[in-house]
Structures are given as structure tokens and as C-alpha cells.
PDB file of N, CA and C in Angstrom:
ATOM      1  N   UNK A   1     -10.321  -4.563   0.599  1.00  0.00           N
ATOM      2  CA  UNK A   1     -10.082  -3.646   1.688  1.00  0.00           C
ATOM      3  C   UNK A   1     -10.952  -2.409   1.573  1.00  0.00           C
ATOM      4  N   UNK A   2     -11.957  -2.304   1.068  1.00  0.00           N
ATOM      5  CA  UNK A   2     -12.822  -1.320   0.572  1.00  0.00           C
ATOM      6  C   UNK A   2     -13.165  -1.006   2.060  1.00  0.00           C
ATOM      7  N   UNK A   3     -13.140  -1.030   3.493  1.00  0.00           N
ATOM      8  CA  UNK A   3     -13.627  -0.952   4.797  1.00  0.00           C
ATOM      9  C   UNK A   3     -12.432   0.070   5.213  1.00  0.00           C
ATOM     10  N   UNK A   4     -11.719  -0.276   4.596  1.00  0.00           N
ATOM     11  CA  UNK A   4     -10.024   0.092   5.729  1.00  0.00           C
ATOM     12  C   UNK A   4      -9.665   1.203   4.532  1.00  0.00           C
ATOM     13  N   UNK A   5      -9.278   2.172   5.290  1.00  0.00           N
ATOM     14  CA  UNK A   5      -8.629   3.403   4.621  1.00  0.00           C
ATOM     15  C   UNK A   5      -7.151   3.460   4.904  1.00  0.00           C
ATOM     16  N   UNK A   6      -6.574   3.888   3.617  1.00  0.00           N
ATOM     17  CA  UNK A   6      -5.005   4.128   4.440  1.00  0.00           C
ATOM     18  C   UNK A   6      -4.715   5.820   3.985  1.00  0.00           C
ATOM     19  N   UNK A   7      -5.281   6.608   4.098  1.00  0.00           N
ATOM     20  CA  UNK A   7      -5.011   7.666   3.626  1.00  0.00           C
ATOM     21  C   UNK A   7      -4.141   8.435   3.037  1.00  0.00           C
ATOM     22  N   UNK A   8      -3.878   8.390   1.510  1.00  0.00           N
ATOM     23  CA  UNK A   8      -2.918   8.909   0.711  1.00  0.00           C
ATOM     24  C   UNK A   8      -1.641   8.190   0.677  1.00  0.00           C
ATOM     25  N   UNK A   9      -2.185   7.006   1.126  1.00  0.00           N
ATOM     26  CA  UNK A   9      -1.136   5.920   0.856  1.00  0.00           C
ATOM     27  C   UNK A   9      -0.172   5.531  -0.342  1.00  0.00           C
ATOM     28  N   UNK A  10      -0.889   6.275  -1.503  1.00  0.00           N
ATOM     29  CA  UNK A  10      -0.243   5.795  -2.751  1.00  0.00           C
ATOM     30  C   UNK A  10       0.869   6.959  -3.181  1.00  0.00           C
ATOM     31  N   UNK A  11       1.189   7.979  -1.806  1.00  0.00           N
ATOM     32  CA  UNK A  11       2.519   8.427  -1.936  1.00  0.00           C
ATOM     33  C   UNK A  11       3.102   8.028  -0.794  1.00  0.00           C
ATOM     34  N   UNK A  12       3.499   7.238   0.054  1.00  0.00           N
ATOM     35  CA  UNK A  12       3.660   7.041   0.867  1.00  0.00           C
ATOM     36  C   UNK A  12       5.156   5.990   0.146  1.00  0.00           C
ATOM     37  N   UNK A  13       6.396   6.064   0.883  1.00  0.00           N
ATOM     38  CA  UNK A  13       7.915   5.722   0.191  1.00  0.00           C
ATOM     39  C   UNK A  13       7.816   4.380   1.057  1.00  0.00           C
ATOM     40  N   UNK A  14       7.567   3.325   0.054  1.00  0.00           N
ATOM     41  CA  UNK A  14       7.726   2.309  -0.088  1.00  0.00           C
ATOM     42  C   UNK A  14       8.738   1.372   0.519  1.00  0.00           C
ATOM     43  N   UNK A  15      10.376   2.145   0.863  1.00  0.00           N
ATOM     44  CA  UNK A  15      11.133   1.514   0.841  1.00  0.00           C
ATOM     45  C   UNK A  15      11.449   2.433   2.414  1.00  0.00           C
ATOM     46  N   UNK A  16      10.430   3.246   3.169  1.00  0.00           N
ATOM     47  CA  UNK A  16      10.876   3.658   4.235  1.00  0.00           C
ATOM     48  C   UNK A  16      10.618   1.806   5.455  1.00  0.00           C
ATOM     49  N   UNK A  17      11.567   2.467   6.335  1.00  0.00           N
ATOM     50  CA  UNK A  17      11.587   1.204   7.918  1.00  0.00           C
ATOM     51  C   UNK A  17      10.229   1.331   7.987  1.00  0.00           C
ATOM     52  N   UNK A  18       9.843   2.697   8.462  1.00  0.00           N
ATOM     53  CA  UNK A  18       8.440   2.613   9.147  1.00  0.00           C
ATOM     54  C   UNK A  18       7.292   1.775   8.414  1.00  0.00           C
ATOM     55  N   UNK A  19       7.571   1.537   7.224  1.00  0.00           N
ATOM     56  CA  UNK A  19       6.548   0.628   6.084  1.00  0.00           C
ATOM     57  C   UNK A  19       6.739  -1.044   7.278  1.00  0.00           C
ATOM     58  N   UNK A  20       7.326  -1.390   7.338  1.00  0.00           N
ATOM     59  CA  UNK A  20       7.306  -2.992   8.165  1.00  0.00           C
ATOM     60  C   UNK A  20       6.386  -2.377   9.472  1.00  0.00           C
ATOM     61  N   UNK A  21       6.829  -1.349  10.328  1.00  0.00           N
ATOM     62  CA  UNK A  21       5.951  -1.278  11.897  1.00  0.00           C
ATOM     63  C   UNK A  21       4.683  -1.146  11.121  1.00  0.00           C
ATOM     64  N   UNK A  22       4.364  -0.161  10.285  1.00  0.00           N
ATOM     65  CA  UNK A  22       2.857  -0.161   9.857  1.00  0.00           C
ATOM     66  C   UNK A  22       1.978  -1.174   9.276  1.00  0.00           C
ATOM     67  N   UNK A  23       2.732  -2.444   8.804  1.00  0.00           N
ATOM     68  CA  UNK A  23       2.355  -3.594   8.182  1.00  0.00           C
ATOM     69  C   UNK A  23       2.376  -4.688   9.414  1.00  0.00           C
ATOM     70  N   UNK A  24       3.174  -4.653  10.810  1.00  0.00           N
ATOM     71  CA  UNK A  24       2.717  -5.195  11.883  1.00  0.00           C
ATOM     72  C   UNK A  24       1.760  -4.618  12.384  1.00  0.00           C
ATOM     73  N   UNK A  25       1.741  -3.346  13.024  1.00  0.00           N
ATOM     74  CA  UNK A  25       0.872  -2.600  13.871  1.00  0.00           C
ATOM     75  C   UNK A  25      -1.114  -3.149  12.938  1.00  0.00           C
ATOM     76  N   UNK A  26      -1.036  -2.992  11.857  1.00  0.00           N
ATOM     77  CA  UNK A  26      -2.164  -3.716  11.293  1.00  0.00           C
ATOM     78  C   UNK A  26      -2.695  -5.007  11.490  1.00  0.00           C
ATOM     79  N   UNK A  27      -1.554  -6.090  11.066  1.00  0.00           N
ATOM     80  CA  UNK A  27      -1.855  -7.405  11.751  1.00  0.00           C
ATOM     81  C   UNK A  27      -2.265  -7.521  13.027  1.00  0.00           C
ATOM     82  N   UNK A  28      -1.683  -6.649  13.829  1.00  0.00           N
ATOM     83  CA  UNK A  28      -2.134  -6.676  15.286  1.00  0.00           C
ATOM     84  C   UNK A  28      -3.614  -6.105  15.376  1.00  0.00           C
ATOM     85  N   UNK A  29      -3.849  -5.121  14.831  1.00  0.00           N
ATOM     86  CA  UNK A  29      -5.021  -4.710  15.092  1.00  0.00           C
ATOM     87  C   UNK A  29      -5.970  -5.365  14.010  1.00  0.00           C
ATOM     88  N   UNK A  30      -5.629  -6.187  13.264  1.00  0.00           N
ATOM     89  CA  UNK A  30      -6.533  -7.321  12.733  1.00  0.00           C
ATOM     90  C   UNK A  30      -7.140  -8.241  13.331  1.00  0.00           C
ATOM     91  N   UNK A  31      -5.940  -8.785  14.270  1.00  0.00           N
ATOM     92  CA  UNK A  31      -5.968 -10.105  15.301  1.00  0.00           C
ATOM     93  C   UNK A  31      -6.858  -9.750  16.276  1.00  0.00           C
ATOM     94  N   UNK A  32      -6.701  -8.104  17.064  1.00  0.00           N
ATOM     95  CA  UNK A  32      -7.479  -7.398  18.061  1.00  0.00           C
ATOM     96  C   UNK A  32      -9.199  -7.652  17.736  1.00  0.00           C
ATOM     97  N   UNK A  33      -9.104  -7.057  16.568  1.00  0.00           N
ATOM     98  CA  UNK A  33     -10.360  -6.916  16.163  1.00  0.00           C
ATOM     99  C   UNK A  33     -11.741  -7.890  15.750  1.00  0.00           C
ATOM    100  N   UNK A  34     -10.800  -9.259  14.813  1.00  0.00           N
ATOM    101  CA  UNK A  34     -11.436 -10.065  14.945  1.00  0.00           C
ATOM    102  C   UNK A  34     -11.457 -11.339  15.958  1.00  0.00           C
ATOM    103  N   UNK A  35     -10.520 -10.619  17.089  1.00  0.00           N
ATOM    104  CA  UNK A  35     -10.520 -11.771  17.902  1.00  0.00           C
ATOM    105  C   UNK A  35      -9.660 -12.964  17.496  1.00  0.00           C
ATOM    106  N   UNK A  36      -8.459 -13.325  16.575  1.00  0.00           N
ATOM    107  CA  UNK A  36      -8.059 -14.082  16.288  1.00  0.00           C
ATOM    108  C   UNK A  36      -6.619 -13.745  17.151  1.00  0.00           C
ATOM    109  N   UNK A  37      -6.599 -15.434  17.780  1.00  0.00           N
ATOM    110  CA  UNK A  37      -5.372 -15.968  18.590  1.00  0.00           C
ATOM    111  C   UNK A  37      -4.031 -14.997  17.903  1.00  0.00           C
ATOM    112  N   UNK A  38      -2.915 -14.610  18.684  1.00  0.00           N
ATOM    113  CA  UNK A  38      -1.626 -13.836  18.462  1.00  0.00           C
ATOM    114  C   UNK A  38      -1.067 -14.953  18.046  1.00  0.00           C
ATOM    115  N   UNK A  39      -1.063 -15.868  17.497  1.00  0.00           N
ATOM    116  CA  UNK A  39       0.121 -16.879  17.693  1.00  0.00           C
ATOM    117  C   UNK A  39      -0.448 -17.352  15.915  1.00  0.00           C
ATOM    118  N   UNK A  40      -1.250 -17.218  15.167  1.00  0.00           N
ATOM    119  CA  UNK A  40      -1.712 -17.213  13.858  1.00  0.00           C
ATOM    120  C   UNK A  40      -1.162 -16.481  13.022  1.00  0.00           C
ATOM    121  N   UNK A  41      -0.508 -17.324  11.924  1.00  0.00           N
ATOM    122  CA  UNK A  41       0.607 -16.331  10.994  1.00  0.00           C
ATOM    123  C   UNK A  41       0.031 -15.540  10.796  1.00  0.00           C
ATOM    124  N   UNK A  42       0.689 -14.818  10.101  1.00  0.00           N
ATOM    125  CA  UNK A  42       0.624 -13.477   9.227  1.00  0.00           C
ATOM    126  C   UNK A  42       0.110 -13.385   8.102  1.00  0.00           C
ATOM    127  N   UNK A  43       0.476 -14.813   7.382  1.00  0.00           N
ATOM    128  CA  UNK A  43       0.147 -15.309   5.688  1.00  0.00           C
ATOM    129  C   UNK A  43      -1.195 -15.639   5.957  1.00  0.00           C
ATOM    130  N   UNK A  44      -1.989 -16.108   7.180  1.00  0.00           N
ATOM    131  CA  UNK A  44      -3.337 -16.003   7.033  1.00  0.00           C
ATOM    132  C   UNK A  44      -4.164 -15.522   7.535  1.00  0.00           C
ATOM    133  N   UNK A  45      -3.753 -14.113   7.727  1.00  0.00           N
ATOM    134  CA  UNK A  45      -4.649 -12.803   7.990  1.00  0.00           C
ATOM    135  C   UNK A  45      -5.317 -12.203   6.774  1.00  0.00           C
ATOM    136  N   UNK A  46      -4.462 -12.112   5.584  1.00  0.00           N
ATOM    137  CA  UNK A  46      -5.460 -11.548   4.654  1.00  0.00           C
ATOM    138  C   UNK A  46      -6.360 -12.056   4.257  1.00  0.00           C
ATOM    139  N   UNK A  47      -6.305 -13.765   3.904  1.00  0.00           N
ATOM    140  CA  UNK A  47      -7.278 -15.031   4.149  1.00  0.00           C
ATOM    141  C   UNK A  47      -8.653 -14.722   4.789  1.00  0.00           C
ATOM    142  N   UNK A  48      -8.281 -14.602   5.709  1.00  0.00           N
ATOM    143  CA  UNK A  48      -9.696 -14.689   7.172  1.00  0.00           C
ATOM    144  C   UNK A  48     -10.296 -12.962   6.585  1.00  0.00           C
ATOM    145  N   UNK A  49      -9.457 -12.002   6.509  1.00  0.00           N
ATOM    146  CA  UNK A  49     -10.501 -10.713   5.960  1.00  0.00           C
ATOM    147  C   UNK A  49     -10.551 -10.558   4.441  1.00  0.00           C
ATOM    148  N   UNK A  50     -10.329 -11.586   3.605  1.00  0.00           N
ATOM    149  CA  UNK A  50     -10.414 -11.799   1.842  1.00  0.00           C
ATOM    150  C   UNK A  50     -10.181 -10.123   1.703  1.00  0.00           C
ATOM    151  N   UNK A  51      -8.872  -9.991   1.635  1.00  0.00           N
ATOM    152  CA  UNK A  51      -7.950  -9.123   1.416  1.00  0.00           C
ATOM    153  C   UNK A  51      -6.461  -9.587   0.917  1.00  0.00           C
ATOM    154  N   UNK A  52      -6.134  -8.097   0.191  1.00  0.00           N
ATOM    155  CA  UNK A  52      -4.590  -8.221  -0.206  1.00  0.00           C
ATOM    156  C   UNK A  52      -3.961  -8.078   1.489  1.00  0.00           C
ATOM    157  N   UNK A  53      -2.553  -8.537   1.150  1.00  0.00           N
ATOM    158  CA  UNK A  53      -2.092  -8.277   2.359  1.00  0.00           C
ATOM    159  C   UNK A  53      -1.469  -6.643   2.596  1.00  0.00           C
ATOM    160  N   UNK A  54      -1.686  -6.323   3.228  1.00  0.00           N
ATOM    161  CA  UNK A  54      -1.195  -4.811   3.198  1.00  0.00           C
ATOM    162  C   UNK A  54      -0.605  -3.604   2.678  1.00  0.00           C
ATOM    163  N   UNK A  55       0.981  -4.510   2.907  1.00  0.00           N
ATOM    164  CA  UNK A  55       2.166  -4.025   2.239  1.00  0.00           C
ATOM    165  C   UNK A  55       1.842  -4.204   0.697  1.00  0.00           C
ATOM    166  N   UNK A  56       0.663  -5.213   0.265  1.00  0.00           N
ATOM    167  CA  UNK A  56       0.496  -5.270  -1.428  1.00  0.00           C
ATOM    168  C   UNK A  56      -0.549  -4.390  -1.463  1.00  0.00           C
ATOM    169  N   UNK A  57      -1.781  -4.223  -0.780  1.00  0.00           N
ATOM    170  CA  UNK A  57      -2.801  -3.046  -0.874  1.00  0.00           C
ATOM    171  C   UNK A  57      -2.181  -1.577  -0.971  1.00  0.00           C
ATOM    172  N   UNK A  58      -0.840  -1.534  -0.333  1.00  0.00           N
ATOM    173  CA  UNK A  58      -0.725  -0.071  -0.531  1.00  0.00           C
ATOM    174  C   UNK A  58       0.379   0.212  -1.514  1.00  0.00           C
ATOM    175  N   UNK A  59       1.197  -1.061  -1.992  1.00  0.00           N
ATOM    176  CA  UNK A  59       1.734  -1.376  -3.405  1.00  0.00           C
ATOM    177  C   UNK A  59       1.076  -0.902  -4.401  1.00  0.00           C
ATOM    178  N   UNK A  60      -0.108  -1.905  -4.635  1.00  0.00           N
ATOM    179  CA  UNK A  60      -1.325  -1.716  -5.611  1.00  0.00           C
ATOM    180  C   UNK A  60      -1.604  -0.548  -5.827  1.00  0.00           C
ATOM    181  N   UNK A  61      -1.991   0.049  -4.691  1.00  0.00           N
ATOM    182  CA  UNK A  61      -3.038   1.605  -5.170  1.00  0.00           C
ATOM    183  C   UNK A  61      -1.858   2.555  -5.857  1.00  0.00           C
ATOM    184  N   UNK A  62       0.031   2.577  -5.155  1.00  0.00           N
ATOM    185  CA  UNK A  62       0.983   2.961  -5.529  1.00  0.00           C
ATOM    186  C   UNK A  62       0.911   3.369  -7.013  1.00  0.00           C
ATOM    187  N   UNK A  63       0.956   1.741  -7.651  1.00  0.00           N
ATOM    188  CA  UNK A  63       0.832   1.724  -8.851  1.00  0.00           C
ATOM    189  C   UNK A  63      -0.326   2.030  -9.556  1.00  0.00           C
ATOM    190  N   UNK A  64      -1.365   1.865  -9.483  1.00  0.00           N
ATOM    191  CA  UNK A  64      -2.568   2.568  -9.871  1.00  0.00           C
ATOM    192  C   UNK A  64      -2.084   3.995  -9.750  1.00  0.00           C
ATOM    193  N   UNK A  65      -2.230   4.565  -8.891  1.00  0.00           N
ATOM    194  CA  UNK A  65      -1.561   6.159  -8.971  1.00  0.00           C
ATOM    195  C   UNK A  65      -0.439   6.578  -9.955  1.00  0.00           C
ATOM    196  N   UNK A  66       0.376   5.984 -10.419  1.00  0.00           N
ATOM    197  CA  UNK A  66       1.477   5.977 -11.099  1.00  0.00           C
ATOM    198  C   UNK A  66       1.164   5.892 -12.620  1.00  0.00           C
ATOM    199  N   UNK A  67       0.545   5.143 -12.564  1.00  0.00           N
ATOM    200  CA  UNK A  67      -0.277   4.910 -13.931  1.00  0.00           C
ATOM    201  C   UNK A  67      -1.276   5.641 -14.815  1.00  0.00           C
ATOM    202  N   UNK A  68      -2.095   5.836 -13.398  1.00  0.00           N
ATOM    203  CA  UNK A  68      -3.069   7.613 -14.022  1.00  0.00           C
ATOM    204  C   UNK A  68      -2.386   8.398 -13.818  1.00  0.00           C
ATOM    205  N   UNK A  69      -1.007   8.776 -13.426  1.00  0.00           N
ATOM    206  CA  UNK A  69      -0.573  10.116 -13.373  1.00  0.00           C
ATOM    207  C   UNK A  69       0.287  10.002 -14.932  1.00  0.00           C
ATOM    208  N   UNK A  70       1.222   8.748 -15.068  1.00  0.00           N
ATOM    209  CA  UNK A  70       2.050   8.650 -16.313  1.00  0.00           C
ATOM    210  C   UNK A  70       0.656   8.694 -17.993  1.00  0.00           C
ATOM    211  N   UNK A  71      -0.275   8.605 -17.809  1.00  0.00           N
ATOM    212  CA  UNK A  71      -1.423   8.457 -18.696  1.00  0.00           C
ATOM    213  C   UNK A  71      -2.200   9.480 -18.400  1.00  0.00           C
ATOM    214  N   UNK A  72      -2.328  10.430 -17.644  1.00  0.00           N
ATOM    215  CA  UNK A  72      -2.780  11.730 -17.570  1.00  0.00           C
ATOM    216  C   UNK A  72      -3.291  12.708 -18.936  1.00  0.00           C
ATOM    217  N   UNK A  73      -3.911  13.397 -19.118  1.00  0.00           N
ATOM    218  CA  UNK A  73      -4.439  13.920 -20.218  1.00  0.00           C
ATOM    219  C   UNK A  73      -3.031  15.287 -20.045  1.00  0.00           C
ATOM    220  N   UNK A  74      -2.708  15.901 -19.083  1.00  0.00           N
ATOM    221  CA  UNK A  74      -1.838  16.800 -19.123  1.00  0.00           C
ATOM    222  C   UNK A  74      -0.431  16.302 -19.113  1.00  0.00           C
ATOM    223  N   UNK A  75       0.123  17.410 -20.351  1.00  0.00           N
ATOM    224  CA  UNK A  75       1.342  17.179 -20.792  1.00  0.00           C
ATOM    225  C   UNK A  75       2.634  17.312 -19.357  1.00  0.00           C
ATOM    226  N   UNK A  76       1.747  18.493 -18.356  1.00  0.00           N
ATOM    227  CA  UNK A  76       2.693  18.681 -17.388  1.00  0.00           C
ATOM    228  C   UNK A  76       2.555  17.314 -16.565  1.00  0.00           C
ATOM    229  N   UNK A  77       1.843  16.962 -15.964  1.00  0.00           N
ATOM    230  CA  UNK A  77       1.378  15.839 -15.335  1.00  0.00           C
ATOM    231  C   UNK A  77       2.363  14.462 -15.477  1.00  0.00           C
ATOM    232  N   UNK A  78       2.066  14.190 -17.090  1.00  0.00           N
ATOM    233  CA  UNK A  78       2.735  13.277 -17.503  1.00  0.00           C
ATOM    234  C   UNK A  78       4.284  13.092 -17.262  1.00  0.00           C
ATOM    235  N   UNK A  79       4.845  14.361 -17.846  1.00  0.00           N
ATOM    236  CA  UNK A  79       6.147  14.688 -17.536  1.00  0.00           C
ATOM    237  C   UNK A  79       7.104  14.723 -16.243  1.00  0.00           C
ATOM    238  N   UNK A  80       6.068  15.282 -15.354  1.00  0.00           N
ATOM    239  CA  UNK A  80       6.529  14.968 -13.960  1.00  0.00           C
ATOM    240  C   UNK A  80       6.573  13.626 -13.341  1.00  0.00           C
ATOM    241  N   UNK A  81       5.424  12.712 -13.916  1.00  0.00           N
ATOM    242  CA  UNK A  81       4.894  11.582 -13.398  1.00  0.00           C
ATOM    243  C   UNK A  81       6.392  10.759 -14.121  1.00  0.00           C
ATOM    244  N   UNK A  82       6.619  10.873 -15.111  1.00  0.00           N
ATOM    245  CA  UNK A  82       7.865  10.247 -15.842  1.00  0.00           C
ATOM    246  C   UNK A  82       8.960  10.496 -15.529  1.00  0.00           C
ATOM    247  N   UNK A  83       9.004  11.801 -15.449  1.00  0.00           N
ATOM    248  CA  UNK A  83      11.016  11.968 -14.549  1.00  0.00           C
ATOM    249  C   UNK A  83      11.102  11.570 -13.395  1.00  0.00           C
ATOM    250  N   UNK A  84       9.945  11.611 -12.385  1.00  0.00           N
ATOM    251  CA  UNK A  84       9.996  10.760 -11.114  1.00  0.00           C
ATOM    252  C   UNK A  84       9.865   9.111 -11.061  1.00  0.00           C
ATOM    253  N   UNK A  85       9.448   8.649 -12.045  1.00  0.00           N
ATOM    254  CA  UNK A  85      10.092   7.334 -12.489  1.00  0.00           C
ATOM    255  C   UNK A  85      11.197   6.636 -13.313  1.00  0.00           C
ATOM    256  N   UNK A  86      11.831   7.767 -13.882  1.00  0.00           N
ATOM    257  CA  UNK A  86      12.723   7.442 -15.015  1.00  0.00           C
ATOM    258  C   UNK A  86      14.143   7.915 -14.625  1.00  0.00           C
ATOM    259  N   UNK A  87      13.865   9.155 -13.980  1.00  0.00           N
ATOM    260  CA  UNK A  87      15.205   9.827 -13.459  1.00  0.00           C
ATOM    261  C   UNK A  87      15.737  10.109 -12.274  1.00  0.00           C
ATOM    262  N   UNK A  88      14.458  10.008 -11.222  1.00  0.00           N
ATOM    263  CA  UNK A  88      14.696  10.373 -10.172  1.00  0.00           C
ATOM    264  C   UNK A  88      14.834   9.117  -9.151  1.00  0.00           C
ATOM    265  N   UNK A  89      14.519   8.597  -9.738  1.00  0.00           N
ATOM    266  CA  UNK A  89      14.475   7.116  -8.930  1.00  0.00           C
ATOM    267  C   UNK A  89      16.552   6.460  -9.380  1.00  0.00           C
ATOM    268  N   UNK A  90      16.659   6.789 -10.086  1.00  0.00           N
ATOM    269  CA  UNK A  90      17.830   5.939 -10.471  1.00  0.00           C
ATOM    270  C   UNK A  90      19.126   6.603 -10.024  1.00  0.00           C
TER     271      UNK A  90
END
């Protein structure tokens, strides 16, 4: 997906509704774009643009972000990056 930007996606709450309209509204404008029939799953859209599928592209970078922030050279960094996974989440 190196073409397609999702901007600051890798804070973006995972478990909000609006995450499904934004993971259609894409397919659609996949289908728009390359001209592929509306009636062609979903499971082979990322296929046809050799891509993750969406909802995992903006998973992915999630965790990438999570990872350099918990592995951070700063002690504050780290710490924050860890209570927002360890404590705040639960």
C-alpha cells in the first residue's frame, strides 16, 4: 500500500463502528477506481491491488507504532507506551 496514505492511522481506535464504514467506503473506491464489477468480493480486492487488506494495513502500522514507542530510547516514552497497553486498556 505504499500509494495509499491513511494518515496517522496508527492512532486511530481500532475497535471504533466507524473502522467497518472506512474499510467499505475503500473497497468501493477500489472497485471505482480500478474499474472492477460491484458484485466482486471483498476477499479479492487486496489480491487484484497485492495489498494487505485494509482493516490489516492499518492493524499493522498500529502495531509497528506500538512497538517503537514500547522500545523507544526514552524512559518517558516507554512508560507511557506501556501503561497504555498494560493498564489502560484493561
Amino acid at each position: 500500500m505504499s500509494a495509499i496514505s491513511f494518515h496517522r492511522c496508527e492512532l486511530w481506535d481500532l475497535a471504533c463502528d466507524k473502522m467497518a464504514d472506512f474499510c467499505t467506503a475503500w473497497r468501493k473506491g477500489v472497485r471505482r477506481k480500478r474499474n472492477i464489477p460491484s458484485d466482486t468480493h471483498c476477499y479479492i480486492l487486496p489480491l487484484l491491488c497485492e495489498c494487505l487488506p485494509v482493516y490489516d494495513e492499518v492493524c499493522r502500522r498500529s502495531i509497528n507504532f506500538l512497538r517503537t514507542c514500547v522500545s523507544h530510547r526514552s524512559k518517558v516514552v516507554r512508560c507511557v507506551a506501556n501503561y497504555g497497553i498494560f493498564v489502560w486498556t484493561m
